[in-house]
PDB file of N, CA and C in Angstrom:
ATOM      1  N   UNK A   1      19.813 -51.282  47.336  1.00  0.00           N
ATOM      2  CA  UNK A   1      19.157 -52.505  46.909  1.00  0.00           C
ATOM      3  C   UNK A   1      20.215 -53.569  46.665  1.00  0.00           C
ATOM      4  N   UNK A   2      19.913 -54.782  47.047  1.00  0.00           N
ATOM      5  CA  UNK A   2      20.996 -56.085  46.682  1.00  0.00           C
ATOM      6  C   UNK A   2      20.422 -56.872  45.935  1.00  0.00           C
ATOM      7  N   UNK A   3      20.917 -57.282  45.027  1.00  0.00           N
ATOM      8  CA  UNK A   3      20.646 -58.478  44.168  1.00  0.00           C
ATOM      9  C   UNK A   3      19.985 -59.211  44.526  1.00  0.00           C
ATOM     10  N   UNK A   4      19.106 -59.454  43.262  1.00  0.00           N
ATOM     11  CA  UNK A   4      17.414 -60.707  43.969  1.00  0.00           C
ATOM     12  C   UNK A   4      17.634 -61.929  43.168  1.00  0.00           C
ATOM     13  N   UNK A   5      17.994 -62.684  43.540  1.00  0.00           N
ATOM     14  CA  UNK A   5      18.258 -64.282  43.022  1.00  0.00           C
ATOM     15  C   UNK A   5      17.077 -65.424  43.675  1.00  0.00           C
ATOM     16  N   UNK A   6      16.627 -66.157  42.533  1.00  0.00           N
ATOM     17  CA  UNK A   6      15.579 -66.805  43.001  1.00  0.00           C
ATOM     18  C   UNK A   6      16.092 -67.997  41.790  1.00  0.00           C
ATOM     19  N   UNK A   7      15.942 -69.105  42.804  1.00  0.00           N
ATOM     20  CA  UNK A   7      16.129 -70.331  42.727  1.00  0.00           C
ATOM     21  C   UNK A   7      14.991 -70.766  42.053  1.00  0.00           C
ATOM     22  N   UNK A   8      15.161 -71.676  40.368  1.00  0.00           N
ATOM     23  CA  UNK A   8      13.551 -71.466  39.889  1.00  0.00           C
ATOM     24  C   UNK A   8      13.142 -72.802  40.469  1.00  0.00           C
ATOM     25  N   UNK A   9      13.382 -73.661  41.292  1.00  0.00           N
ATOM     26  CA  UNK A   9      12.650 -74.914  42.423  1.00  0.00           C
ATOM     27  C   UNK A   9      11.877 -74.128  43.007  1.00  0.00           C
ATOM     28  N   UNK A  10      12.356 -72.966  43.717  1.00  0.00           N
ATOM     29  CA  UNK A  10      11.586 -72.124  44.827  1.00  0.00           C
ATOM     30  C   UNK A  10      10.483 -71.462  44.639  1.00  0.00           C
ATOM     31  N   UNK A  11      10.586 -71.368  43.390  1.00  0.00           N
ATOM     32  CA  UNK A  11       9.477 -70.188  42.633  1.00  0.00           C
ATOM     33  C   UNK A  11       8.178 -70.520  43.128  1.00  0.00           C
ATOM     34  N   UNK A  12       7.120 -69.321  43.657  1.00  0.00           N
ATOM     35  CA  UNK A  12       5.981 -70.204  44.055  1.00  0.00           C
ATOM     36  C   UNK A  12       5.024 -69.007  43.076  1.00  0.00           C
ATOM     37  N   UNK A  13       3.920 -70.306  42.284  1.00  0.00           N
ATOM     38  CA  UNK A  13       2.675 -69.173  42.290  1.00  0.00           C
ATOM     39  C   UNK A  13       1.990 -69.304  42.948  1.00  0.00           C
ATOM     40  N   UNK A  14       0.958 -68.309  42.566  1.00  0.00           N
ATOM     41  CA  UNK A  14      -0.023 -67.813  43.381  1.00  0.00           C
ATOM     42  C   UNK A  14      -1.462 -67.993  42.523  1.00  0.00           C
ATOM     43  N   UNK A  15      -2.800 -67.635  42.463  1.00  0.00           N
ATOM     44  CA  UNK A  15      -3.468 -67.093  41.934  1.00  0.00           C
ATOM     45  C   UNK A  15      -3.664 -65.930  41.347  1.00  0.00           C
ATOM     46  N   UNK A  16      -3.906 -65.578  39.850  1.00  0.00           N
ATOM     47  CA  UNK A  16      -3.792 -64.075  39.699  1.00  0.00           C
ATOM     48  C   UNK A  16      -4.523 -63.165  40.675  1.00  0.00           C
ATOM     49  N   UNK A  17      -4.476 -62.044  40.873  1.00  0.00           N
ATOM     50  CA  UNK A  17      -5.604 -61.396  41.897  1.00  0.00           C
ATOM     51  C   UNK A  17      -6.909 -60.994  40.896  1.00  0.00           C
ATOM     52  N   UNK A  18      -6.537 -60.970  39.415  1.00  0.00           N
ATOM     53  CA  UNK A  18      -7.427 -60.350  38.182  1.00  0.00           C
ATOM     54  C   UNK A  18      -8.188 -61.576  37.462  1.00  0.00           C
ATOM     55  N   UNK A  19      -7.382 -62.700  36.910  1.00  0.00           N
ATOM     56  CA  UNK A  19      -7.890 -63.187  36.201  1.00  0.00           C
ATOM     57  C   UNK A  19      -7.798 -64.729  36.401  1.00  0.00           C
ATOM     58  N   UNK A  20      -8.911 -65.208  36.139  1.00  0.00           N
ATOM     59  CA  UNK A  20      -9.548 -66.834  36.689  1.00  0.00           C
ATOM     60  C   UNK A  20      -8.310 -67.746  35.765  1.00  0.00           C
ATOM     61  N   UNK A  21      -8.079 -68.517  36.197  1.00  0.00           N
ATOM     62  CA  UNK A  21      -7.291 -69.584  35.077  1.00  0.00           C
ATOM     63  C   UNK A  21      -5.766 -68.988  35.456  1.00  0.00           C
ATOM     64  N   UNK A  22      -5.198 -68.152  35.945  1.00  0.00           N
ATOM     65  CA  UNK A  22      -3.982 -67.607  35.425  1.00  0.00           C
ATOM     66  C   UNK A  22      -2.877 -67.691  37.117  1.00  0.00           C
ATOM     67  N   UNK A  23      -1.411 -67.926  36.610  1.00  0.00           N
ATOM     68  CA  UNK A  23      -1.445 -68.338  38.282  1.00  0.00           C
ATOM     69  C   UNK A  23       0.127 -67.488  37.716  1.00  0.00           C
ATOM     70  N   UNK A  24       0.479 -66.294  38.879  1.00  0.00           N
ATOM     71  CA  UNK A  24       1.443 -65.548  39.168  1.00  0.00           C
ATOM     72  C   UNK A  24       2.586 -65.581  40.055  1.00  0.00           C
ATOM     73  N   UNK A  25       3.700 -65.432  39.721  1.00  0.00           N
ATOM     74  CA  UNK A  25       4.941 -65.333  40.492  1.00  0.00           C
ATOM     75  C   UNK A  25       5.669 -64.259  40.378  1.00  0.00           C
ATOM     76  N   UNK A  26       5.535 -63.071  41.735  1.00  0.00           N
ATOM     77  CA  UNK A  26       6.330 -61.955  41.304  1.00  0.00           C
ATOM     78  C   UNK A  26       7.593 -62.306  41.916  1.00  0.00           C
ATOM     79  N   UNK A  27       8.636 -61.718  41.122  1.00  0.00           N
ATOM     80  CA  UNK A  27      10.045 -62.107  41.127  1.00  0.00           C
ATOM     81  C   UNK A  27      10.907 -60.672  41.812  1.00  0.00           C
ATOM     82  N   UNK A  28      10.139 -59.777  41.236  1.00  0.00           N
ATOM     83  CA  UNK A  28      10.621 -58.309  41.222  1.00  0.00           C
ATOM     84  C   UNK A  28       9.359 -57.434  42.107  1.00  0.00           C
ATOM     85  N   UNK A  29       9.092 -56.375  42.541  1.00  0.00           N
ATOM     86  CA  UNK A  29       7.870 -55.482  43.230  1.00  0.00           C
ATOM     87  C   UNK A  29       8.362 -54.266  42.802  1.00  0.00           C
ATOM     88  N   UNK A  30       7.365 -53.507  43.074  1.00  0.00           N
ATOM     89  CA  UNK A  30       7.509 -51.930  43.933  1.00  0.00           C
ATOM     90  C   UNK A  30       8.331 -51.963  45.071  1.00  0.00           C
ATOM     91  N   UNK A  31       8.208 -53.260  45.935  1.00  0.00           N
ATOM     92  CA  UNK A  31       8.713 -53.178  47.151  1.00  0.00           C
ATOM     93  C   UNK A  31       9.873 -53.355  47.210  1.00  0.00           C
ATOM     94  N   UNK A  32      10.612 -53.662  45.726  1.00  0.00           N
ATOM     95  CA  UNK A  32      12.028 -53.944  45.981  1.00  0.00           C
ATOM     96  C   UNK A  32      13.115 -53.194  45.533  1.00  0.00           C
ATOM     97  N   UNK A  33      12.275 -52.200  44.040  1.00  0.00           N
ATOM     98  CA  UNK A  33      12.979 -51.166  43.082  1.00  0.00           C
ATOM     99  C   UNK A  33      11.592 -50.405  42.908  1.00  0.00           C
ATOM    100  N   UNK A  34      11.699 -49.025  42.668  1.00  0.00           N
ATOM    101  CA  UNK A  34      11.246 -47.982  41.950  1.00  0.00           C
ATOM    102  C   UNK A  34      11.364 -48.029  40.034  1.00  0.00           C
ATOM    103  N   UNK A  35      11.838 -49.139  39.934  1.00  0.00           N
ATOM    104  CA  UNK A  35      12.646 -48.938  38.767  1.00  0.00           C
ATOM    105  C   UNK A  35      11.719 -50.240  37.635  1.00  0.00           C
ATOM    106  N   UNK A  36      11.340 -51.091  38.015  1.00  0.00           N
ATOM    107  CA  UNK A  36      10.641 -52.329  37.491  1.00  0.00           C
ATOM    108  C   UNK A  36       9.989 -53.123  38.212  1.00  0.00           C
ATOM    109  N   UNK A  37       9.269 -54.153  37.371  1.00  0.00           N
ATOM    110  CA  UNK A  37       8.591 -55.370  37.913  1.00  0.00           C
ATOM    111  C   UNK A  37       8.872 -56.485  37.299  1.00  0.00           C
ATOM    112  N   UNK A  38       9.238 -57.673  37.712  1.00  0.00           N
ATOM    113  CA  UNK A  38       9.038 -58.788  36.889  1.00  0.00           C
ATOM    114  C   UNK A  38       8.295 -59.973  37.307  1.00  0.00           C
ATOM    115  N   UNK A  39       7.322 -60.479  36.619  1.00  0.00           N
ATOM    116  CA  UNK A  39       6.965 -61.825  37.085  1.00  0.00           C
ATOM    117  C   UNK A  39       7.003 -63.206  36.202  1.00  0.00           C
ATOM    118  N   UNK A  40       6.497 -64.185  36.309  1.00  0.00           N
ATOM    119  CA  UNK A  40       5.988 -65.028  35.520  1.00  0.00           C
ATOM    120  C   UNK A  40       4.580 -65.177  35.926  1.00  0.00           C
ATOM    121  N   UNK A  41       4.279 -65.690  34.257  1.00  0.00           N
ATOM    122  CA  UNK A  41       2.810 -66.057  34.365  1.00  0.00           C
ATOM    123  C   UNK A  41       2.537 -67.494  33.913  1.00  0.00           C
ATOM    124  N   UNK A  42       1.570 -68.141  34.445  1.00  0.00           N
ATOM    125  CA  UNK A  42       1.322 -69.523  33.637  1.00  0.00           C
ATOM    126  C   UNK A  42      -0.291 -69.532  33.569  1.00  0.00           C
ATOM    127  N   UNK A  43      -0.561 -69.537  32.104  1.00  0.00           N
ATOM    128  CA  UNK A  43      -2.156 -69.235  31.664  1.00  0.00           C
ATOM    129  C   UNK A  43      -2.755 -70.656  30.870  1.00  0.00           C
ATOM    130  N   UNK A  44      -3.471 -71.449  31.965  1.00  0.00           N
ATOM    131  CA  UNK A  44      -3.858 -72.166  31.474  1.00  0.00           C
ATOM    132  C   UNK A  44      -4.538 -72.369  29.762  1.00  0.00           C
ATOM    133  N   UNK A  45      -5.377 -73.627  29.615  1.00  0.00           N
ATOM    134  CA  UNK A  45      -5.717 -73.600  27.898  1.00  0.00           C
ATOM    135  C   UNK A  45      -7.268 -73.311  27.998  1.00  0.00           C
ATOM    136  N   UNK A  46      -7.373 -72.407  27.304  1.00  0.00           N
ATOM    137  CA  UNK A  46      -8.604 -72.066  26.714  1.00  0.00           C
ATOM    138  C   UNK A  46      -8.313 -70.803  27.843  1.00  0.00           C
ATOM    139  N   UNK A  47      -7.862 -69.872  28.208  1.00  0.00           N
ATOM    140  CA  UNK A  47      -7.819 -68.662  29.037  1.00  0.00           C
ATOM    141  C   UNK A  47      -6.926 -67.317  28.336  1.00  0.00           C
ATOM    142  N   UNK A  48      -7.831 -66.811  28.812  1.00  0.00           N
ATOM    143  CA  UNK A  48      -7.103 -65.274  27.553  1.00  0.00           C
ATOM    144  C   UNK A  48      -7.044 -64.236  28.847  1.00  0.00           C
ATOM    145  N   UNK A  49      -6.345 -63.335  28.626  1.00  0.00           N
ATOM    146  CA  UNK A  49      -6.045 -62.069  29.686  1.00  0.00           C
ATOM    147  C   UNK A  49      -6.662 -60.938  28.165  1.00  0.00           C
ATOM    148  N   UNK A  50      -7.172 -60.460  28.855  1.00  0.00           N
ATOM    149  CA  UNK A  50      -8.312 -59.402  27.495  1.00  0.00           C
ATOM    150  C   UNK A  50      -7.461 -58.634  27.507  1.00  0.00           C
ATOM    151  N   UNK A  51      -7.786 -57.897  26.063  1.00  0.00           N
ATOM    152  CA  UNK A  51      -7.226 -56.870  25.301  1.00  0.00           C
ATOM    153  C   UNK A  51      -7.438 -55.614  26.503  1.00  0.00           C
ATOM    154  N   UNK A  52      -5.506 -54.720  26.996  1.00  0.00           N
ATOM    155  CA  UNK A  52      -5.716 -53.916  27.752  1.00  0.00           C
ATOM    156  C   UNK A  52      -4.337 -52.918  27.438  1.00  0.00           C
ATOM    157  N   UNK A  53      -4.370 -51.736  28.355  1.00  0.00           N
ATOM    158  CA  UNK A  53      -2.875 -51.076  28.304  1.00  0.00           C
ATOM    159  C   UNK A  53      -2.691 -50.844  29.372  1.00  0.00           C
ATOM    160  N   UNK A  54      -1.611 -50.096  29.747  1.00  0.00           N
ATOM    161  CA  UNK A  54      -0.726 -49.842  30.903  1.00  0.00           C
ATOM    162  C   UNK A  54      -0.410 -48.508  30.514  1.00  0.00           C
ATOM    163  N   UNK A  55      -0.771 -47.758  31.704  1.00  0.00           N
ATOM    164  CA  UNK A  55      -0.263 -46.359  31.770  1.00  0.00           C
ATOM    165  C   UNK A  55       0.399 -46.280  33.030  1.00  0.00           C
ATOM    166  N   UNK A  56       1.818 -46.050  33.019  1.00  0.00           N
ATOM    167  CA  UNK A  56       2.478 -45.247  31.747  1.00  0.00           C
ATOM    168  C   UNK A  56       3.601 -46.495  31.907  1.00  0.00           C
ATOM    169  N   UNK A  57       3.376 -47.821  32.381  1.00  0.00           N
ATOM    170  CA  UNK A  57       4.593 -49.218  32.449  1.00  0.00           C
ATOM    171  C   UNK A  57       4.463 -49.375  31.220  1.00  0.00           C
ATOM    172  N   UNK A  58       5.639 -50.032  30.158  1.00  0.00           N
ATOM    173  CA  UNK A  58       6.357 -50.411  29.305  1.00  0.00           C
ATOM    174  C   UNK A  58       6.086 -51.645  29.830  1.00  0.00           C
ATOM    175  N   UNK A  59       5.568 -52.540  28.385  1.00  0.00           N
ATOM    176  CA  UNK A  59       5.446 -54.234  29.053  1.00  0.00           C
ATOM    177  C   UNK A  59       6.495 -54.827  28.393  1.00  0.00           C
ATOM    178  N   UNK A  60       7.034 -55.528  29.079  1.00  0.00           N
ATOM    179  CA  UNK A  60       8.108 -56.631  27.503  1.00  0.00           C
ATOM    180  C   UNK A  60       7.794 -58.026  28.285  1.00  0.00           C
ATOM    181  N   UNK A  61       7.352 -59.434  27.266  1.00  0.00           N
ATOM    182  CA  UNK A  61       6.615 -60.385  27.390  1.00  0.00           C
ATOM    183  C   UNK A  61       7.579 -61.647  26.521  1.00  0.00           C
ATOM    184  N   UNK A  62       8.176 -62.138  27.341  1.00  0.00           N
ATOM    185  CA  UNK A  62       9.193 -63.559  26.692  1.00  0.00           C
ATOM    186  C   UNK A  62       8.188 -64.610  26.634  1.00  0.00           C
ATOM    187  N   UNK A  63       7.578 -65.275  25.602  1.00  0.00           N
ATOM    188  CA  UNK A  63       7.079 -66.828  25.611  1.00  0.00           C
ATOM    189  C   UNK A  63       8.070 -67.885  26.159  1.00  0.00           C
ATOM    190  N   UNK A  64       8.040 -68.544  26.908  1.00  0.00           N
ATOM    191  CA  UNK A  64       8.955 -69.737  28.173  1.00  0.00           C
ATOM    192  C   UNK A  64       7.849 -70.918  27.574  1.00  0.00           C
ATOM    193  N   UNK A  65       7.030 -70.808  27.015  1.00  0.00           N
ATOM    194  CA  UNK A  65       6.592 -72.455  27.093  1.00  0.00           C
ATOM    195  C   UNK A  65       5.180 -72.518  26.944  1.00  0.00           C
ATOM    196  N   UNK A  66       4.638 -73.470  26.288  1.00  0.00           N
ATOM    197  CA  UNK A  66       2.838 -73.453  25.379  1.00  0.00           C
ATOM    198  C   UNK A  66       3.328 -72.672  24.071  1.00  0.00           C
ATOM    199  N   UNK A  67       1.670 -72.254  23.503  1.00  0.00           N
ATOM    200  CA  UNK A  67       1.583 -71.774  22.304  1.00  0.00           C
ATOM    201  C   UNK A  67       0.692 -70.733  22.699  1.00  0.00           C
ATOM    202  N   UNK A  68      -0.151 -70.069  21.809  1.00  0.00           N
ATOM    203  CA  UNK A  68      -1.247 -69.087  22.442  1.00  0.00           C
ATOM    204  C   UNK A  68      -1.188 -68.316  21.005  1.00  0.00           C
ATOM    205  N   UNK A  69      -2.122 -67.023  21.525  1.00  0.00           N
ATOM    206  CA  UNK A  69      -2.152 -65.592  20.660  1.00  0.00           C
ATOM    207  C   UNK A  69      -1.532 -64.109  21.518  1.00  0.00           C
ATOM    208  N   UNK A  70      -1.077 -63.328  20.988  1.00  0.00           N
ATOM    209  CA  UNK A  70      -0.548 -62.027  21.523  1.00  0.00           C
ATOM    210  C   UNK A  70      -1.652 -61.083  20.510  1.00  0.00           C
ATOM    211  N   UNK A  71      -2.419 -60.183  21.008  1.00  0.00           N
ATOM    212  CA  UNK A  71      -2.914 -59.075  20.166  1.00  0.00           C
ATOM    213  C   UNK A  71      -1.868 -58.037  20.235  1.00  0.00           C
ATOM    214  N   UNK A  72      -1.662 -57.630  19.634  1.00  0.00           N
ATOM    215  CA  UNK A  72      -0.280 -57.013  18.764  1.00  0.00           C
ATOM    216  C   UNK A  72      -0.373 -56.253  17.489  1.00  0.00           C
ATOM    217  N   UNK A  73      -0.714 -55.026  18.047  1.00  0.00           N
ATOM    218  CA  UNK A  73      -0.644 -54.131  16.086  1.00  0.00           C
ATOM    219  C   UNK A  73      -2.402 -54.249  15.628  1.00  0.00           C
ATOM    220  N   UNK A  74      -2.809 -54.422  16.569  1.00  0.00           N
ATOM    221  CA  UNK A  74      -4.476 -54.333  16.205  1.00  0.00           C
ATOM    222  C   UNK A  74      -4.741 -55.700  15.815  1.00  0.00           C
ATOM    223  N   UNK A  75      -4.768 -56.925  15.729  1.00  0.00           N
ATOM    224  CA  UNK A  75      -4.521 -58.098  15.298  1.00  0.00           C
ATOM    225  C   UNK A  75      -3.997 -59.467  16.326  1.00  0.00           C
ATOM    226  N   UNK A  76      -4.817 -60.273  16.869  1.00  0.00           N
ATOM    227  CA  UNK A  76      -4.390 -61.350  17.161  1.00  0.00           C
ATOM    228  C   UNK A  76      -3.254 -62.346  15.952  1.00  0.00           C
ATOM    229  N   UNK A  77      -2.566 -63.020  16.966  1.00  0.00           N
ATOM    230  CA  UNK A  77      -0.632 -63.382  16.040  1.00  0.00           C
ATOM    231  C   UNK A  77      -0.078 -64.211  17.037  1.00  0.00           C
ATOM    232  N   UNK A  78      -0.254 -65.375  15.781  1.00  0.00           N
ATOM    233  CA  UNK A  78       0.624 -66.716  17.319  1.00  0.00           C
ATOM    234  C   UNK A  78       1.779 -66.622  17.470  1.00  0.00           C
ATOM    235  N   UNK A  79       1.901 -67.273  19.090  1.00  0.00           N
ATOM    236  CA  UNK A  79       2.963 -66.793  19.605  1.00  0.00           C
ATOM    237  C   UNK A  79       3.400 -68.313  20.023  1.00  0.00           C
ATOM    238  N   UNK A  80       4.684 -68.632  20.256  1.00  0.00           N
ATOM    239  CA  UNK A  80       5.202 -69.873  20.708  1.00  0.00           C
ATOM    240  C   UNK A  80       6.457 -69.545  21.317  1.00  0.00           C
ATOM    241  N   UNK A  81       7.315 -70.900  22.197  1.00  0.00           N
ATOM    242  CA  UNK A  81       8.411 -70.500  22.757  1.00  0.00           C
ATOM    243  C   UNK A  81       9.346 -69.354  22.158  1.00  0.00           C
ATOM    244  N   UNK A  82      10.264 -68.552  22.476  1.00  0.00           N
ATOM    245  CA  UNK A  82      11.166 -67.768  22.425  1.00  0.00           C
ATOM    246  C   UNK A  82      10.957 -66.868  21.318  1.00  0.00           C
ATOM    247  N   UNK A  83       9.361 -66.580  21.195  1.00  0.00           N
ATOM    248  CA  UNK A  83       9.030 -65.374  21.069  1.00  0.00           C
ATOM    249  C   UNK A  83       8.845 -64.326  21.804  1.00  0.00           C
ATOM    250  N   UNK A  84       9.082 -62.846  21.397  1.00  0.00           N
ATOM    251  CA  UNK A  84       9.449 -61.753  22.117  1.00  0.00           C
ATOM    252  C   UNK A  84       7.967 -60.860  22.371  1.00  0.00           C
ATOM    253  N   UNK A  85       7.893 -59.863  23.045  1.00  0.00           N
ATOM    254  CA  UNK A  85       6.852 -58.869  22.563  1.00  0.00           C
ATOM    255  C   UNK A  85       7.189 -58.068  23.425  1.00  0.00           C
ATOM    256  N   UNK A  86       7.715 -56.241  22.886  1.00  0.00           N
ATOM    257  CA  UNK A  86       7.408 -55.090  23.679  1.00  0.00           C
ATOM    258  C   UNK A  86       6.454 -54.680  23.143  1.00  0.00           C
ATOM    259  N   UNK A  87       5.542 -53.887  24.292  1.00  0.00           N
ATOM    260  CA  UNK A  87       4.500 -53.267  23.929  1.00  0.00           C
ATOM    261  C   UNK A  87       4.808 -51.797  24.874  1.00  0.00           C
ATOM    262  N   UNK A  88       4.662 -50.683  24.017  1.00  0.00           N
ATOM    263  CA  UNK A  88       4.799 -49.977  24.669  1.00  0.00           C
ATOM    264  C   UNK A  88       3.706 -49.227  25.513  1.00  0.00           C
ATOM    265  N   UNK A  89       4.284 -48.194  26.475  1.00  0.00           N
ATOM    266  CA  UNK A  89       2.927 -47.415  27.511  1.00  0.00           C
ATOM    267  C   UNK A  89       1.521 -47.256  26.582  1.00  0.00           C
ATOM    268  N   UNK A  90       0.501 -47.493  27.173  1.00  0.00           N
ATOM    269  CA  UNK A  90      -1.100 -46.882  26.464  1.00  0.00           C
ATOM    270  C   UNK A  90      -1.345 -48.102  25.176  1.00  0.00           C
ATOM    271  N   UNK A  91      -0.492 -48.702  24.654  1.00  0.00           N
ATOM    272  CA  UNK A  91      -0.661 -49.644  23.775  1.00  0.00           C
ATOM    273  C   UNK A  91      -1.361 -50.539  23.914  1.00  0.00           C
ATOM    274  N   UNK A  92      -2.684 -50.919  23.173  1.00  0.00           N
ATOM    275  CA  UNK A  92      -3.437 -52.390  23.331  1.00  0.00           C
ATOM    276  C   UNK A  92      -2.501 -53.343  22.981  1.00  0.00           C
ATOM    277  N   UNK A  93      -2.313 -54.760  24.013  1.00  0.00           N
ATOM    278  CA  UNK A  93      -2.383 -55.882  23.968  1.00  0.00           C
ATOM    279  C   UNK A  93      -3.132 -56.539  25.070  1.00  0.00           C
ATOM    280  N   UNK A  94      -3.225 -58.198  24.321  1.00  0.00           N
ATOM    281  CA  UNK A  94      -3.337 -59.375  25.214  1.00  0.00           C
ATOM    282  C   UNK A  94      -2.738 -60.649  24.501  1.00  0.00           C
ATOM    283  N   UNK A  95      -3.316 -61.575  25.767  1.00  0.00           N
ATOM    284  CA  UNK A  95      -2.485 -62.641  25.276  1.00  0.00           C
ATOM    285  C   UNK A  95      -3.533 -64.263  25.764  1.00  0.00           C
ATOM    286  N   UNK A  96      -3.519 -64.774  24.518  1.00  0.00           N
ATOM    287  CA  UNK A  96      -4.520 -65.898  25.537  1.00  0.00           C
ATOM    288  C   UNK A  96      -3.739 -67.321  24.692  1.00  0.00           C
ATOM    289  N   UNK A  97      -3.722 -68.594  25.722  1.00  0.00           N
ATOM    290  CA  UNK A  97      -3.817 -69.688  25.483  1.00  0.00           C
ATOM    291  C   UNK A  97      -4.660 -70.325  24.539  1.00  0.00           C
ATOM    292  N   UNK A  98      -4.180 -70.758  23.218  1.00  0.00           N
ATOM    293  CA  UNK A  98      -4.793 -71.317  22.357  1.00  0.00           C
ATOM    294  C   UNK A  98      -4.157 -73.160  22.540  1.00  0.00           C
ATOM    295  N   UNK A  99      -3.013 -73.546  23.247  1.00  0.00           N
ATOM    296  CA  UNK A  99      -2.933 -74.539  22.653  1.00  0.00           C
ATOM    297  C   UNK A  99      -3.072 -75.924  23.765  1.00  0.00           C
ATOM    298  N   UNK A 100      -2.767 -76.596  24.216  1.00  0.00           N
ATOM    299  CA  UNK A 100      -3.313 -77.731  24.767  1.00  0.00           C
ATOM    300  C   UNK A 100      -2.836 -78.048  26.268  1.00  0.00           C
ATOM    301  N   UNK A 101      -0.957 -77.381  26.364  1.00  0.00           N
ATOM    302  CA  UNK A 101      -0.566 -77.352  27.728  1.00  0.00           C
ATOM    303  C   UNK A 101      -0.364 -75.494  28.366  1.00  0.00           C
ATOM    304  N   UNK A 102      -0.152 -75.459  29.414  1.00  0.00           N
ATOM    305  CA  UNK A 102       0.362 -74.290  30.011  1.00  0.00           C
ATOM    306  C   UNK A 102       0.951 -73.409  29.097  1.00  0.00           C
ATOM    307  N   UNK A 103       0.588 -72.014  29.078  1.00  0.00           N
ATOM    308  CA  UNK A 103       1.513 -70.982  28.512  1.00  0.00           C
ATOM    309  C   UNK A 103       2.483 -70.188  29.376  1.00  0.00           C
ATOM    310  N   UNK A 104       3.394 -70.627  29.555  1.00  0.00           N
ATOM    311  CA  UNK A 104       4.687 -69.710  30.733  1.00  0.00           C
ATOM    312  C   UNK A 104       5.014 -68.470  30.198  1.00  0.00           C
ATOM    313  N   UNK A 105       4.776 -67.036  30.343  1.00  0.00           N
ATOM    314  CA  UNK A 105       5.262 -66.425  30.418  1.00  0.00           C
ATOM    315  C   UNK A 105       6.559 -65.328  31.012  1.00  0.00           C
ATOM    316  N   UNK A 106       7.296 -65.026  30.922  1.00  0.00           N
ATOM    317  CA  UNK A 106       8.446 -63.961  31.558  1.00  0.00           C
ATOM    318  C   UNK A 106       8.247 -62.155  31.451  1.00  0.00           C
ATOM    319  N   UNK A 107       7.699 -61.612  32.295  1.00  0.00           N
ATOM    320  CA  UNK A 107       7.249 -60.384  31.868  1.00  0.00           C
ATOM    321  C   UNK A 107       7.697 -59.272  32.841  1.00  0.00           C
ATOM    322  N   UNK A 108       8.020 -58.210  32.185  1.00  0.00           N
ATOM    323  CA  UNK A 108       8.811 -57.128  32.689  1.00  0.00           C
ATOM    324  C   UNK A 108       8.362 -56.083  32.401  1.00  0.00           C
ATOM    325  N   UNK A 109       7.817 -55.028  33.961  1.00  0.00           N
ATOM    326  CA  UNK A 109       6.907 -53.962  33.406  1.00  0.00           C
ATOM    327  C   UNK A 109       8.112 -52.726  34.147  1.00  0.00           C
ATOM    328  N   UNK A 110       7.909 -51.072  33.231  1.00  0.00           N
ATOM    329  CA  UNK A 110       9.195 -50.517  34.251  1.00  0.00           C
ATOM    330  C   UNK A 110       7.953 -49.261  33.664  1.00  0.00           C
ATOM    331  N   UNK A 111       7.890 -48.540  34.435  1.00  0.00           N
ATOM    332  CA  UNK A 111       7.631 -48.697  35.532  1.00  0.00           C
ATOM    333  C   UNK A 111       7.318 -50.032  36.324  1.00  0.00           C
ATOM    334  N   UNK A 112       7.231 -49.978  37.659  1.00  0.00           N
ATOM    335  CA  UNK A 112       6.718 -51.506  38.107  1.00  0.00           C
ATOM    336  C   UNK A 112       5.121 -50.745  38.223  1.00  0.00           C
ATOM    337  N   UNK A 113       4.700 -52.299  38.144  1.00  0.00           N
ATOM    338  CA  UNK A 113       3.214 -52.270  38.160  1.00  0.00           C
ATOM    339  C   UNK A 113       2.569 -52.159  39.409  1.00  0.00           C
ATOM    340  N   UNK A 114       1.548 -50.930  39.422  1.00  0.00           N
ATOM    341  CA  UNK A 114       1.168 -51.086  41.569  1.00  0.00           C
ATOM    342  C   UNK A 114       0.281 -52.002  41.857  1.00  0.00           C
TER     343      UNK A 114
END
C-alpha cells in the first residue's frame, strides 16, 4: 500500500447512500487497507444520523465545524468544533445537527466499514 494524500480543494462529496440531508467523502476504503476507513461527513441543520452501533468497527468522530448533539453514554451531549468521540464496537451512538450551519465531521472506523 502507498500513501493516500488528498488535497482538501479536491475533496469531493457525494450523497450519503443511508441518510437524506448528509453528504460523504471517503478518504480511506476497504479498497485501499484491510486495516481502516476514513471519511468526512457534512450533516446539514435540522438532520440527525439515528441512534446505531457497529459490529465489530471502532468509530472515532473529530467535530471540524457546526454545532450539533452526539448520543454518548445513553444521553444526548453537545458537541462543537474540536470535540472528540470514541465509541467503541456494539456501542450506541448518533449524532445530529442542532445548530444553524453545516456540521463537518472527520471519522475513522477500523475495522473499515463494508
Amino acid at each position: 500500500m502507498q500513501t493516500i494524500f488528498h488535497d482538501c480543494a479536491k475533496i469531493t462529496f457525494t450523497d450519503h447512500p443511508r441518510f437524506a440531508n448528509v453528504k460523504l467523502a471517503v478518504l480511506v476504503s476497504q479498497t485501499d487497507t484491510d486495516a481502516v476507513s476514513v471519511s468526512q461527513l457534512l450533516i446539514a441543520p435540522a438532520t440527525e444520523i439515528p441512534i446505531h452501533t457497529h459490529e465489530p468497527q471502532t468509530d472515532s468522530i473529530f467535530v471540524m465545524a457546526g454545532s450539533g448533539q452526539a448520543y454518548v453514554n445513553g444521553e444526548w451531549r453537545p458537541i462543537a468544533p474540536g470535540d472528540y468521540i470514541f465509541v467503541p464496537a456494539t456501542v450506541e451512538h448518533g449524532i445530529r445537527n442542532t445548530g444553524p450551519t453545516t456540521l463537518k465531521l472527520f471519522i475513522h472506523h477500523s475495522p473499515p466499514l463494508l
